[in-house]
Protein backbone atom coordinates (compact mmCIF):
# COMPACT_ATOMS: atom_id res chain seq x y z
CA UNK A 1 103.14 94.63 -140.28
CA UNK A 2 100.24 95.31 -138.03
CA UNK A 3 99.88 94.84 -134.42
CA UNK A 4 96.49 93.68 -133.25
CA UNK A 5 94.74 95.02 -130.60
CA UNK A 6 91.34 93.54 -129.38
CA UNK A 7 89.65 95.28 -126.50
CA UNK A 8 86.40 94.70 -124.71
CA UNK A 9 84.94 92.34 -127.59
CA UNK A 10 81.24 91.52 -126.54
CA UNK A 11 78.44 89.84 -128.05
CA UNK A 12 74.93 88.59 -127.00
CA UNK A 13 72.33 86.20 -128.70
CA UNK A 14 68.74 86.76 -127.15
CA UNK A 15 70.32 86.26 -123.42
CA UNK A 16 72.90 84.56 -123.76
CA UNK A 17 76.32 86.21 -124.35
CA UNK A 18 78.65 84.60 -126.61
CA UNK A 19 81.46 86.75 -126.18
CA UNK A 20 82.40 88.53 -122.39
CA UNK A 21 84.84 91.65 -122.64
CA UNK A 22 87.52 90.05 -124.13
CA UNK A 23 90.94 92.26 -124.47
CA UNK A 24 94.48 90.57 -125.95
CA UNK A 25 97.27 91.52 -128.34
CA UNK A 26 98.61 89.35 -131.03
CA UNK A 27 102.04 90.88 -131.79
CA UNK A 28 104.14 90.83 -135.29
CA UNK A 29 106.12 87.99 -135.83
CA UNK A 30 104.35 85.83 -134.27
CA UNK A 31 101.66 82.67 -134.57
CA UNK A 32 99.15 83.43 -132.25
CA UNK A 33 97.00 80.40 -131.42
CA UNK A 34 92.99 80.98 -130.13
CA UNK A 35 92.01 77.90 -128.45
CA UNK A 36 88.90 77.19 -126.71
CA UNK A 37 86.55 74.35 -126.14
CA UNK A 38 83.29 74.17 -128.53
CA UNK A 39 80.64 77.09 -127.82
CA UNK A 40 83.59 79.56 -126.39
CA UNK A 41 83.17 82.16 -128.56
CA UNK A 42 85.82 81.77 -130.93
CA UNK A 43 83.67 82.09 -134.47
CA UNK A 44 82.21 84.78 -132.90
CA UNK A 45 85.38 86.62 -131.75
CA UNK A 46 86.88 86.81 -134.99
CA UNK A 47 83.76 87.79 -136.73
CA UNK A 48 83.66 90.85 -134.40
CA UNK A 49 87.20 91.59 -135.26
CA UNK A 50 86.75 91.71 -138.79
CA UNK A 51 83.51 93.75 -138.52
CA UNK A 52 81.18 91.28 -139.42
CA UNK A 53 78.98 90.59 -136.17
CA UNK A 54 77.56 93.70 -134.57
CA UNK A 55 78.64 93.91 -130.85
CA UNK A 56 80.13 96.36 -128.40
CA UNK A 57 84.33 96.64 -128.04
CA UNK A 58 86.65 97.57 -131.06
CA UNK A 59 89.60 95.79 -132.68
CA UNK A 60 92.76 97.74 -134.58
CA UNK A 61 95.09 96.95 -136.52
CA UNK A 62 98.23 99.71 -136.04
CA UNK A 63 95.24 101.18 -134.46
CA UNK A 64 92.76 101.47 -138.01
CA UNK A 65 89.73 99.21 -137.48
CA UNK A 66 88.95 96.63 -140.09
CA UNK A 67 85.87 99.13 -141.49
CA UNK A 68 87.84 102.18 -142.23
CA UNK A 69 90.86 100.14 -143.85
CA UNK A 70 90.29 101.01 -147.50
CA UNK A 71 92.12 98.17 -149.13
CA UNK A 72 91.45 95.23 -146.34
CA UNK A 73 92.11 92.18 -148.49
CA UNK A 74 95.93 94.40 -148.76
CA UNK A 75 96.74 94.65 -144.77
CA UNK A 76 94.17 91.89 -143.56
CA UNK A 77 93.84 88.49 -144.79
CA UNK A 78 91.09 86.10 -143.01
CA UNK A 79 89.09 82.25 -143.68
CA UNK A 80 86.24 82.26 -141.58
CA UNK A 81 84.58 79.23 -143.77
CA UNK A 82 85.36 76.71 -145.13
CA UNK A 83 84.47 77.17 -148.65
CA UNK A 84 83.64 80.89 -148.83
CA UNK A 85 83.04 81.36 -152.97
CA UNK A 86 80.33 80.85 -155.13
CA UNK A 87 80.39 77.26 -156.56
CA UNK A 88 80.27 78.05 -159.96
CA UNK A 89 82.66 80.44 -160.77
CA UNK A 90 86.12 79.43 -161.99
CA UNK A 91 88.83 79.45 -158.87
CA UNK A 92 90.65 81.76 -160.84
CA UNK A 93 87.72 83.63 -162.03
CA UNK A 94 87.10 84.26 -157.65
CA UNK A 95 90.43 85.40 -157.29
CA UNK A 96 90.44 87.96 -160.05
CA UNK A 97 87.03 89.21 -158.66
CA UNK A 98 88.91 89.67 -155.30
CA UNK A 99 91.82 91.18 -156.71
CA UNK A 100 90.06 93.93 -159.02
CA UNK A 101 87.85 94.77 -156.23
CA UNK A 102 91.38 95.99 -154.09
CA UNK A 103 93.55 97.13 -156.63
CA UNK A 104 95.48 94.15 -156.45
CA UNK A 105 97.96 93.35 -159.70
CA UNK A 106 96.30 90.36 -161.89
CA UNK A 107 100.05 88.32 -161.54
CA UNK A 108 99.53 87.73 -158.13
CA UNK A 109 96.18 85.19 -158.65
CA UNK A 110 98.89 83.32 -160.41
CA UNK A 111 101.28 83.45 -157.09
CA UNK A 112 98.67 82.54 -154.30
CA UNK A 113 97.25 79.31 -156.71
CA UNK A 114 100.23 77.92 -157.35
CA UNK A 115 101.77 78.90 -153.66
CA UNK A 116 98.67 76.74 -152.56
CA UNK A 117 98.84 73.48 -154.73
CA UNK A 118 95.89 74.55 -156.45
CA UNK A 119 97.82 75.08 -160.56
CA UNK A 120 96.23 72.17 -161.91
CA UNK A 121 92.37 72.68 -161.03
CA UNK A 122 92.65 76.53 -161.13
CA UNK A 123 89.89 76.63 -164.02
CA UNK A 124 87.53 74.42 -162.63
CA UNK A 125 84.56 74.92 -160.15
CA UNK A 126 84.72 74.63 -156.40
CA UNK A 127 81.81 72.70 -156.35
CA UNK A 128 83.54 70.00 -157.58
CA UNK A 129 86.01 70.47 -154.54
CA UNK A 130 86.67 68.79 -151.97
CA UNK A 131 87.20 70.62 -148.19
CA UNK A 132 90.92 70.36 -148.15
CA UNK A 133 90.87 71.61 -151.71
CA UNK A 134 88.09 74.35 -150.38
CA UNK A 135 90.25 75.48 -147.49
CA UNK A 136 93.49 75.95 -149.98
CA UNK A 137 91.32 78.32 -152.03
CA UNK A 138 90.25 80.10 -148.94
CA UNK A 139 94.15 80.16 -148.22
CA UNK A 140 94.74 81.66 -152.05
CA UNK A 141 91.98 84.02 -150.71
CA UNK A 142 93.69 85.54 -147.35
CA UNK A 143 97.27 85.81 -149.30
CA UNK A 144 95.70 87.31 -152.38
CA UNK A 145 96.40 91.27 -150.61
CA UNK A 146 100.30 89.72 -149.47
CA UNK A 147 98.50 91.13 -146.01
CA UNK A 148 100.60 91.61 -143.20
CA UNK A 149 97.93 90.25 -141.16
CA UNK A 150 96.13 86.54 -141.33
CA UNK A 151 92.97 85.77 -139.58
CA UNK A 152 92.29 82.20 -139.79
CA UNK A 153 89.43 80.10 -138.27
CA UNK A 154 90.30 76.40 -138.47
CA UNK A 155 92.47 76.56 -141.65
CA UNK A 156 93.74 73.08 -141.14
CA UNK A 157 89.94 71.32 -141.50
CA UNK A 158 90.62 68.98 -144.39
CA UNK A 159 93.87 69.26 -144.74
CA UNK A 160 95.38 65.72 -145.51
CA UNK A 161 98.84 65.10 -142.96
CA UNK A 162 100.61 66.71 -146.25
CA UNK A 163 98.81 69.53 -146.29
CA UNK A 164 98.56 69.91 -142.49
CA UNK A 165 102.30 69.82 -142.82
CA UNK A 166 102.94 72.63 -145.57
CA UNK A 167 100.42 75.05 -143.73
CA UNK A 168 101.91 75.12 -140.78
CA UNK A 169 105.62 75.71 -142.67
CA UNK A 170 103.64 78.02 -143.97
CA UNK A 171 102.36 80.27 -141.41
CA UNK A 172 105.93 79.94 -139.39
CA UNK A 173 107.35 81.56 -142.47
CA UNK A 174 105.31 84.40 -142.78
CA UNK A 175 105.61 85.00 -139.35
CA UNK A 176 109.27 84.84 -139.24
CA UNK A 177 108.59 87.98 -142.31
CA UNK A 178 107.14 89.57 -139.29
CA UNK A 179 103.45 88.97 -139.90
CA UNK A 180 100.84 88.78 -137.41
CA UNK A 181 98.92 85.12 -137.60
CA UNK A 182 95.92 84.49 -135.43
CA UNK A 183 94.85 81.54 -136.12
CA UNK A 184 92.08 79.03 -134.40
CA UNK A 185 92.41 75.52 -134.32
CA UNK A 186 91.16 72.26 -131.89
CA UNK A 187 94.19 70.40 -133.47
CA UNK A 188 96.29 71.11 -130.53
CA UNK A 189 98.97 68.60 -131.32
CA UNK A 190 99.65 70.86 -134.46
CA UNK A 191 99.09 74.14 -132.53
CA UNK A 192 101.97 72.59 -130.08
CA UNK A 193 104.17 72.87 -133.07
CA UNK A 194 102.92 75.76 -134.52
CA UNK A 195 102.40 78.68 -131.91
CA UNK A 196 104.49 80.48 -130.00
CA UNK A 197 101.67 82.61 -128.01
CA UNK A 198 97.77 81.58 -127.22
CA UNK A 199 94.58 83.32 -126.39
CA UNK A 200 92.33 80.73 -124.62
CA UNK A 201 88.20 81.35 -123.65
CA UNK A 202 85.88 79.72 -122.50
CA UNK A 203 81.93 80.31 -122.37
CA UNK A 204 82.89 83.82 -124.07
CA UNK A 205 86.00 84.87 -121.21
CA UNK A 206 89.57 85.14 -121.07
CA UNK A 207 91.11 82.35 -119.69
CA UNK A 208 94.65 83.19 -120.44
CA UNK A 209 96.60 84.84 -123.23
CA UNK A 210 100.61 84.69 -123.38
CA UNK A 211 103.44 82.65 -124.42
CA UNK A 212 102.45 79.07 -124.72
CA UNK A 213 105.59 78.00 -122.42
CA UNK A 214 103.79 80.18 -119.78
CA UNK A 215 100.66 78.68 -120.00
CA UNK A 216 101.72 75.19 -120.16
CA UNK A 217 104.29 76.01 -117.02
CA UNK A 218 101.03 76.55 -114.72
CA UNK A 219 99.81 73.02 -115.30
CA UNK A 220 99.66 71.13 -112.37
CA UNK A 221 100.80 68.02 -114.27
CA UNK A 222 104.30 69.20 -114.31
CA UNK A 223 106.35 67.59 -111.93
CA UNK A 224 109.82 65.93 -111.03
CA UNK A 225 110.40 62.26 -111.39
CA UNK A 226 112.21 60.54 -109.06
CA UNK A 227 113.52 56.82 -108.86
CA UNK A 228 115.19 55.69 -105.54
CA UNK A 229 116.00 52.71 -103.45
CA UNK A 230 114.56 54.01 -100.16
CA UNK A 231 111.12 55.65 -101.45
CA UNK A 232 109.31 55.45 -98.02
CA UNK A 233 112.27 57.97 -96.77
CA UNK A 234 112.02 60.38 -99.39
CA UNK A 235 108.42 60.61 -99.52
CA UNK A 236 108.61 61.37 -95.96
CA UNK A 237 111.51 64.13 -95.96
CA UNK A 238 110.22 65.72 -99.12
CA UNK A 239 106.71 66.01 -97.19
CA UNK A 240 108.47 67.33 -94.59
CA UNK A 241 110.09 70.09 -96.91
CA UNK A 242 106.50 70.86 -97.97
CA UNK A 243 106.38 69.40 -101.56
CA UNK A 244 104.03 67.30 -102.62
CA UNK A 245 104.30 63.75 -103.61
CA UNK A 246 102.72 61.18 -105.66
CA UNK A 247 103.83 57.32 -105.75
CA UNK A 248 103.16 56.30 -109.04
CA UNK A 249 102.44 52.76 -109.50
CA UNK A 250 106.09 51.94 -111.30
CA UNK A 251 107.68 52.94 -107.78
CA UNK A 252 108.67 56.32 -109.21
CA UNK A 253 107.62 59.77 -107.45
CA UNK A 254 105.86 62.45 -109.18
CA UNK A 255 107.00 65.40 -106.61
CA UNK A 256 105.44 69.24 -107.05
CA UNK A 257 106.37 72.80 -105.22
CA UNK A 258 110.34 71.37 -105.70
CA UNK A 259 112.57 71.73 -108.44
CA UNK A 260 115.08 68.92 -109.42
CA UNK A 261 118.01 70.64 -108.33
CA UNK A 262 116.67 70.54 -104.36
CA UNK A 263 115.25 66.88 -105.16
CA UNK A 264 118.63 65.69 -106.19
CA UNK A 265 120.24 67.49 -103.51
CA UNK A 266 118.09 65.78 -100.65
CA UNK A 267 118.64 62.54 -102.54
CA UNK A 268 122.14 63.04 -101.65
CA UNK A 269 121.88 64.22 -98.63
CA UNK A 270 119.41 61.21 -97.13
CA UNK A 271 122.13 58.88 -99.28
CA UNK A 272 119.99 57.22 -100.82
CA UNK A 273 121.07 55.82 -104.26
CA UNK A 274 119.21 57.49 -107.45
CA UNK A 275 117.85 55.55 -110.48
CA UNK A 276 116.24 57.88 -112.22
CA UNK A 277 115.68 62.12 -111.90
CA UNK A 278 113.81 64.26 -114.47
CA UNK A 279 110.98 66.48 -115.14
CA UNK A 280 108.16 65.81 -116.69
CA UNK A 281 106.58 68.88 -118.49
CA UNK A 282 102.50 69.08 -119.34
CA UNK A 283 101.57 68.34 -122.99
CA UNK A 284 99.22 71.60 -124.57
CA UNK A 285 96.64 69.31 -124.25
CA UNK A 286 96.66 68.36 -120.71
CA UNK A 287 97.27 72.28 -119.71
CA UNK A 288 94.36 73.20 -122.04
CA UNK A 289 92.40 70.66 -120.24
CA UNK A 290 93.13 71.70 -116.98
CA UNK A 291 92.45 75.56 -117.82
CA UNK A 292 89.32 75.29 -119.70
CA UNK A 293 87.86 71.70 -117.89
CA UNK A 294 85.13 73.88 -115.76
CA UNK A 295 84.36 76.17 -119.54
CA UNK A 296 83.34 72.83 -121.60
CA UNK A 297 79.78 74.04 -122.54
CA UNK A 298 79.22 70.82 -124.08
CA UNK A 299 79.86 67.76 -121.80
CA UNK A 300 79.66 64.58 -123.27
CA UNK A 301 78.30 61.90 -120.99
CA UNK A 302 80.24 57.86 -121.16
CA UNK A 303 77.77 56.60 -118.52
CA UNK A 304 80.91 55.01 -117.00
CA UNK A 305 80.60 54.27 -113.43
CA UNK A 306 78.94 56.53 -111.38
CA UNK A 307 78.96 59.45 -114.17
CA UNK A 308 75.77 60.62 -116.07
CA UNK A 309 74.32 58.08 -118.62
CA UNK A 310 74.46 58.42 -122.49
CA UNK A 311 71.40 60.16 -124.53
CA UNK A 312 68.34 58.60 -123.74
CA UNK A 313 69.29 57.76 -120.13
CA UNK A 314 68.31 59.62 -116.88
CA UNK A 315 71.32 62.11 -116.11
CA UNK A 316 72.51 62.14 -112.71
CA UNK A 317 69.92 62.96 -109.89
CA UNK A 318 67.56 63.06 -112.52
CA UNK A 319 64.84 60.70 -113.47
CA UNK A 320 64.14 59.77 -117.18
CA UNK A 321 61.74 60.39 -119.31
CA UNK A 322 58.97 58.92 -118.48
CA UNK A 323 59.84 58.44 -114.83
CA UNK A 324 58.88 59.64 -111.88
CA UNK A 325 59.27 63.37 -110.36
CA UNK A 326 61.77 64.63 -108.27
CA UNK A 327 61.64 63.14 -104.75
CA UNK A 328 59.65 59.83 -105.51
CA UNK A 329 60.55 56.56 -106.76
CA UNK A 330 61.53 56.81 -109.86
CA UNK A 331 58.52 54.19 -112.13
CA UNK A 332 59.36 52.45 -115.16
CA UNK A 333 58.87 54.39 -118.07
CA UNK A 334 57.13 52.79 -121.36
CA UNK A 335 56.52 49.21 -120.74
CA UNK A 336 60.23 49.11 -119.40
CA UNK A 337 62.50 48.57 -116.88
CA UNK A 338 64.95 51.13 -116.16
CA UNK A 339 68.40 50.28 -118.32
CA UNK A 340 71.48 49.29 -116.36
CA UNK A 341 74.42 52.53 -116.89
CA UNK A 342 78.15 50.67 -118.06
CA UNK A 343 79.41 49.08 -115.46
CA UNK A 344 76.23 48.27 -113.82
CA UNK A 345 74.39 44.96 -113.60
CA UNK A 346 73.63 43.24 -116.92
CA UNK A 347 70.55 43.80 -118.73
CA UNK A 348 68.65 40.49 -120.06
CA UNK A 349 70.43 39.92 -123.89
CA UNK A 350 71.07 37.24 -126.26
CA UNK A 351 69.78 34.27 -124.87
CA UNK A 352 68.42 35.42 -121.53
CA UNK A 353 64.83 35.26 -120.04
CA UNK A 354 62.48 36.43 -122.57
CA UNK A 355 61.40 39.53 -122.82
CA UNK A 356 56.98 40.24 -122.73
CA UNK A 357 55.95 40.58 -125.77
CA UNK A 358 53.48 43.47 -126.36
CA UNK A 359 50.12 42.32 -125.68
CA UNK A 360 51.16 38.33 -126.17
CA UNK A 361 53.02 35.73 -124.75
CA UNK A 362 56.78 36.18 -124.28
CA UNK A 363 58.54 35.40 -127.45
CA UNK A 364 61.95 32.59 -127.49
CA UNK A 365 64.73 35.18 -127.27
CA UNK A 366 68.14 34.27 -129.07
CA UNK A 367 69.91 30.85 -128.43
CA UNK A 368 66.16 29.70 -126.79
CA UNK A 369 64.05 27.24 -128.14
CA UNK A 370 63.90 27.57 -132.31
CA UNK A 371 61.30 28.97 -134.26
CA UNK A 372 59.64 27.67 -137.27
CA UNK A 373 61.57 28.20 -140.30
CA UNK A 374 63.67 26.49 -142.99
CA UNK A 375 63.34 22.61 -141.88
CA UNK A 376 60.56 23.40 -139.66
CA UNK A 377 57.27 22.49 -139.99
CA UNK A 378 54.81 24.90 -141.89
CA UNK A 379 53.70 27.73 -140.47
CA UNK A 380 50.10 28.83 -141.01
CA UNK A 381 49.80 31.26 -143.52
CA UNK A 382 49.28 31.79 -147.19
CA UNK A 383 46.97 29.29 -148.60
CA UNK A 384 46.54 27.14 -145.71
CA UNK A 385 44.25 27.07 -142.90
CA UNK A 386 42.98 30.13 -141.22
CA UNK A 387 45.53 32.16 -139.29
CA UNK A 388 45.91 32.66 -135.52
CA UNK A 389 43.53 35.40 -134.10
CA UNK A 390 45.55 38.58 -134.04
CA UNK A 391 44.84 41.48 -131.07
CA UNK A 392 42.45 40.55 -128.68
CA UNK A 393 41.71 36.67 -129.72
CA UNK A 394 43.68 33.47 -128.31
CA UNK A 395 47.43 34.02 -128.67
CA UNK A 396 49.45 32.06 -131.03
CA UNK A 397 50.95 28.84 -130.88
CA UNK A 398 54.45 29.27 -129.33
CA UNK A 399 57.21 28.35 -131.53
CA UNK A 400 58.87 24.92 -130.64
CA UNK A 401 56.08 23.62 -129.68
CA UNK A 402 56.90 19.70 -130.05
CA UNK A 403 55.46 18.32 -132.97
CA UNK A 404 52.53 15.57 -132.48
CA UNK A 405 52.69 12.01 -134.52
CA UNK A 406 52.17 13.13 -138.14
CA UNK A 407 54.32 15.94 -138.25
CA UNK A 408 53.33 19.56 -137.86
CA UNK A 409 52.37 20.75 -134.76
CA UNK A 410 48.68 20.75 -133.24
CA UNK A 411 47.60 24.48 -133.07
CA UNK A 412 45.41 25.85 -130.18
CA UNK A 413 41.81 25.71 -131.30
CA UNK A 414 40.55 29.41 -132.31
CA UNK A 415 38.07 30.87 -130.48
CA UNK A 416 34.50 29.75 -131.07
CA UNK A 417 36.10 25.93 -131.62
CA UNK A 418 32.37 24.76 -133.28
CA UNK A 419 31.98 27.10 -135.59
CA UNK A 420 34.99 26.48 -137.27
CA UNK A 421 34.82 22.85 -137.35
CA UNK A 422 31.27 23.62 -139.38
CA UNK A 423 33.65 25.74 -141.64
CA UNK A 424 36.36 22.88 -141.81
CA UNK A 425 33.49 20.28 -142.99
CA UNK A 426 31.71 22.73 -145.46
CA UNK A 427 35.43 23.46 -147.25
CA UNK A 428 35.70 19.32 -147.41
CA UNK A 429 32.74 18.87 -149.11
CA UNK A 430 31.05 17.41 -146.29
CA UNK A 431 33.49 14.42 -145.98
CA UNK A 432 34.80 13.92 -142.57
């Protein structure tokens, strides 16, 4: 079982480098979990560990890089994508190309596609797949050697709560044969149950690597809760002490710096009576978050409050497009006012003030005034009388105009009001 040792991993694109120096172990008998936000580097990391991206740094495994191995698919197993076969040929067929090519016995294509779920479709295409059932073939892939490495990049995309389930059984029990699994993952619920040590990067750098109860331990959302009568006195001596406290707004105290033993133990001392007194330990989540919050590459913007609008907005201490430069008054851009962020005043809607039309008169927004339609009067159109001028003559008639005594409404005269009156008489036959 090999021991894998990265060291000084680093990759550039153009000018921008992907991956920064990175050095970390992942030990046998262990899942090793590589979390990082999108954009860190991870794709890229284990591409340069298997050899596949050239870049400075070398990885080992029992201190052989992946290159010189001469069976890989035997001591290194790895899913880098998500459906990495041609979609064509047979599942099985892929597998027994795989397994010739590293002198692997034909009995064990059986093993990894029924040790997958994948029995009953085995002779059928992968186009026909869908991802989950993609990613179980890459699985069959990786296990095809019985490696006593894995190298795994998002295995779980797919998966079905089932399937999520039986992989990660399944990894625990190959580590537990003393296997080394590396395995990347944004699922960090799952990873929670899954890992026992992480590497974490962001923008290409270490940010830590060891056991996950380490890592989760530095969070600064750990704490001990405390419930007491006299909170006003215990916030006071335990400020006193140097810890620091947090009323929460259920009356309990969030307290850092002291451990519950020495809270409990003033709480006695100052006598005052004790409803409640535990500690509250930082999800993987919220101790990812915390680590990696100042390496998220790609920010997504709410536009509540006073943060940076959506897409299409002006981001903060910007103008817009359209607007004006930096230092001046920002103008409207395109016929537009500037849009109102969430939480800001409300822009005119449904049934507000209506909005100028382009070039014409403003136009009855929603819940105004109707316009002609079913049970209206006629519109001009089709058949009828001339219509209104478009750009550049006399606008219109507005909509809901009130009718005059004989029904439909009495449009604005067009332009040129004698000329078509001529036209009027001519189409009569002269009869007025």
């Amino acid at each position: 079982m090999a021991l894998i040792q990265a060291r000084g991993l680093s990759k550039t694109f153009g000018s921008k480098a992907a991956v920064r120096g990175l050095s970390f172990d992942v030990t046998p008998g262990s899942v090793t979990g590589f979390l990082g936000p999108n954009g860190a580097g991870k794709s890229t990391t284990m591409r340069l560990m298997l050899g596949l991206d050239n870049g400075d740094g070398v990885t080992t495994y029992d201190g052989v890089p992946y290159r010189e191995l001469k069976y890989p698919l035997r001591q290194v197993g790895s899913v880098l994508d998500a459906k990495p076969f041609h979609p064509t040929r047979k599942a099985v067929n892929h597998l027994r190309m795989l397994a010739v090519s590293n002198d692997i016995p034909r009995s064990r294509v059986n093993d990894v596609v029924n040790l997958v779920g994948l029995g009953d479709v085995a002779n059928a295409k992968p186009r026909t797949f869908s991802l989950g059932m993609g990613q179980r073939l890459g699985l069959a892939t990786a296990l095809l050697g019985d490696p006593g490495t894995l190298i795994l990049d998002e295995p779980a995309n797919g998966l079905d709560p089932q399937g999520v389930h039986w992989l990660r059984n399944m990894l625990k029990a190959l580590a537990a044969q003393g296997r080394s699994i590396f395995v990347s993952s944004h699922l960090l619920s799952e990873m929670a149950l899954m890992a026992d040590s992480l590497v974490v990067v962001g923008r290409g750098s270490l940010i830590a690597s060891g056991k996950m109860s380490d890592f989760i331990s530095t969070s600064n959302r750990n704490a001990v809760v405390i419930r007491v009568d006299n909170p006003e006195l215990m916030t006071r001596e335990l400020r006193a002490r140097g810890a620091a406290v947090v009323a929460e707004p259920d009356g309990r105290l969030a307290i850092t710096s002291q451990d519950s033993d020495r809270v409990g133990a003033l709480a006695h001392e100052l006598g005052v009576r004790v409803f409640e007194l535990s500690n509250r330990q930082a999800t993987l989540e919220e101790a990812f978050l915390d680590a990696t919050g100042a390496s998220e590459e790609f920010r997504a913007s709410m536009g509540f409050g006073n943060q940076a609008p959506a897409f299409g907005g002006p981001m903060m201490g910007q103008h817009g497009y359209g607007q004006g430069g930096s230092g001046g008054a920002p103008h409207q851009g395109y016929g537009q006012s500037p849009q109102q962020g969430y939480g800001g005043p409300p822009q005119q809607g449904y049934g507000g003030p209506p909005q100028q039309g382009y070039g014409g008169p403003p136009q009855q927004g929603y819940g105004g005034p109707p316009q002609q339609g079913y049970g209206q009067p006629p519109q001009q159109g089709y058949g009828g009388q001339p219509p209104p001028q478009g750009y550049g003559g006399a606008p219109p008639p507005e909509y809901g105009q009130p009718p005059q005594p004989g029904g439909s409404p009495t449009p604005s005269p067009p332009p040129g009001g004698s000329h078509a009156s001529e036209a009027d008489h001519r189409e009569n036959g002269g009869k007025a």
